[in-house]
C-alpha atoms as a PDB file:
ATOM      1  CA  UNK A   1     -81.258  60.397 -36.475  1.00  0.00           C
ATOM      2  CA  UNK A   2     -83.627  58.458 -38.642  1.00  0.00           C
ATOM      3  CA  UNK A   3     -86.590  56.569 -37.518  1.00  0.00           C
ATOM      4  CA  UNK A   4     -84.631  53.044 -38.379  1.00  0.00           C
ATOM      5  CA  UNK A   5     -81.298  54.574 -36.101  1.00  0.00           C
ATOM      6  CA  UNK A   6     -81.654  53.737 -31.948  1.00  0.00           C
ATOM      7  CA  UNK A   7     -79.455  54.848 -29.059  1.00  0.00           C
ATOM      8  CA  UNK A   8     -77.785  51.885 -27.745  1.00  0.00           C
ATOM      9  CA  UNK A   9     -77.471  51.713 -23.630  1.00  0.00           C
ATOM     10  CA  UNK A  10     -73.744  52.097 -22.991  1.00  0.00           C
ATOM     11  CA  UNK A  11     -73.662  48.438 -20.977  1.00  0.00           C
ATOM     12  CA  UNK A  12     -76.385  45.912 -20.144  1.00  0.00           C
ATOM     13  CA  UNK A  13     -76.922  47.236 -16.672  1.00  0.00           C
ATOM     14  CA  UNK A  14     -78.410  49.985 -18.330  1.00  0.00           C
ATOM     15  CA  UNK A  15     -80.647  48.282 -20.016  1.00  0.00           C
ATOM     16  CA  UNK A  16     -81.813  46.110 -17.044  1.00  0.00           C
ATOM     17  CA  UNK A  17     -82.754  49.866 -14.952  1.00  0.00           C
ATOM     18  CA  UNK A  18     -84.391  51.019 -17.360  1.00  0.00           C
ATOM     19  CA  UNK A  19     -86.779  48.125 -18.077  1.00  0.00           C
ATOM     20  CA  UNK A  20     -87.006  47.656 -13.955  1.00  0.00           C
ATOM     21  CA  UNK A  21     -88.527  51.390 -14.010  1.00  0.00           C
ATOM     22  CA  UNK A  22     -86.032  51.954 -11.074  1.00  0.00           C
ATOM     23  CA  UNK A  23     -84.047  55.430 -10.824  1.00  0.00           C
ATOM     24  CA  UNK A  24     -80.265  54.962 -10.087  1.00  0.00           C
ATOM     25  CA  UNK A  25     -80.667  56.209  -7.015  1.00  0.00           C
ATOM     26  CA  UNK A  26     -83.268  53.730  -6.183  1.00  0.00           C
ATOM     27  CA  UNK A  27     -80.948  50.939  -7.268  1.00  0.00           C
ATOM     28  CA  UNK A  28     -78.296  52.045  -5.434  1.00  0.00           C
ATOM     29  CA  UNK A  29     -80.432  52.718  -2.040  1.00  0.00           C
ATOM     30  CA  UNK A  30     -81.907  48.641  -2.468  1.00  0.00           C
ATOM     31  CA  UNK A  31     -77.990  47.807  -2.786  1.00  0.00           C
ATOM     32  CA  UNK A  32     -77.103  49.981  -0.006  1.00  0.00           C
ATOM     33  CA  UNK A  33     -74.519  52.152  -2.218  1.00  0.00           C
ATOM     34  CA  UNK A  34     -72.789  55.590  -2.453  1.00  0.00           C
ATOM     35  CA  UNK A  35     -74.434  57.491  -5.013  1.00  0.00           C
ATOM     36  CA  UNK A  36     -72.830  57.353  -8.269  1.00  0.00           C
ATOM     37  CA  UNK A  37     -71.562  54.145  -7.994  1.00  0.00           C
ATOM     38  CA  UNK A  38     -74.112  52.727 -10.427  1.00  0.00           C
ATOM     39  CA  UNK A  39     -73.723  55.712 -12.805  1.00  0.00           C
ATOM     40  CA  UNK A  40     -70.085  54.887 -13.333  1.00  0.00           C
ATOM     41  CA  UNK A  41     -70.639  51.047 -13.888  1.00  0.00           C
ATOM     42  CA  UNK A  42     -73.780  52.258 -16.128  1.00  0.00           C
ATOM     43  CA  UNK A  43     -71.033  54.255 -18.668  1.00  0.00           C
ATOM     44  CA  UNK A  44     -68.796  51.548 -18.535  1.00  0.00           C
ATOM     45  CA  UNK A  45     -66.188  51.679 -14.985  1.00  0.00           C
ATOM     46  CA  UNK A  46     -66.256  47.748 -14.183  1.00  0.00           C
ATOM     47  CA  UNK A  47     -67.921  46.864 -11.313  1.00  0.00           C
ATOM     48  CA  UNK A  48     -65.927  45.206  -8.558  1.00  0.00           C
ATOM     49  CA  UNK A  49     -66.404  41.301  -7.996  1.00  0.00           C
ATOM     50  CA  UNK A  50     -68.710  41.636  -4.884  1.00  0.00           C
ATOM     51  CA  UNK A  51     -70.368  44.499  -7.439  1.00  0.00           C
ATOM     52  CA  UNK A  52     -71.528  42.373 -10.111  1.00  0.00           C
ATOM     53  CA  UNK A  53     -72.450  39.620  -7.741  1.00  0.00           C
ATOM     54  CA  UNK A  54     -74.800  42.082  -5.797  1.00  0.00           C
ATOM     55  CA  UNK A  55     -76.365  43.509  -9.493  1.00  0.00           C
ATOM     56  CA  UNK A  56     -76.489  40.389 -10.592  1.00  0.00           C
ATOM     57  CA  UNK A  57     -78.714  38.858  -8.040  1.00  0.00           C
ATOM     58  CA  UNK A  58     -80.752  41.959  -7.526  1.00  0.00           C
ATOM     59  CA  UNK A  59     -82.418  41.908 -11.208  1.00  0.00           C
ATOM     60  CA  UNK A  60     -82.416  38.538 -11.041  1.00  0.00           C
ATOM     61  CA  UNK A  61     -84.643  38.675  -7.601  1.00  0.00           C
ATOM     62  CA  UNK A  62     -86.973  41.696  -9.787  1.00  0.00           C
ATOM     63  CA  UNK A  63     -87.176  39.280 -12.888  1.00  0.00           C
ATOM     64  CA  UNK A  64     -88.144  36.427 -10.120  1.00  0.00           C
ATOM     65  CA  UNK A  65     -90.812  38.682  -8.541  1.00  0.00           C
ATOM     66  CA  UNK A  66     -92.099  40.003 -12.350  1.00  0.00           C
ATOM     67  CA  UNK A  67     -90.467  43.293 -11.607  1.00  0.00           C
ATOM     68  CA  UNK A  68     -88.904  42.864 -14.755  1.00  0.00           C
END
C-alpha cells in the first residue's frame, strides 16, 4: 500500500465510531444492544428501521455535545 492509498471504512457508521473514540461495545451498551449487532451493520448487514433511527440520533446527540 502506498503512502497516497487509504483503507476506506466499510459504511459510514464506521466512520462516525471511530471519530467518537467509542469501542463497539460501548456503542452498543449506550444503545442498550446485543453485542455484535453494531459489528454486523459496521460491515454492511442493514440496520433495521428503529436501528438507524436509534444510530442516527445517538451521534447526532455526541456531535451536539462536541463528542464528535
Amino acid at each position: 500500500m502506498t503512502s497516497e492509498q487509504t483503507i476506506q471504512p466499510s459504511t459510514p457508521w464506521v466512520e462516525l465510531r471511530r471519530v467518537s473514540g467509542l469501542s463497539q461495545r460501548e456503542v452498543e451498551r449506550r444503545l442498550g444492544w446485543k453485542t455484535g449487532h453494531l459489528s454486523w451493520i459496521e460491515r454492511g448487514i442493514r440496520p433495521s428501521p428503529e436501528q438507524d433511527q436509534q444510530l442516527r440520533r445517538f451521534y447526532a446527540e455526541l456531535l451536539a455535545e462536541g463528542g464528535l
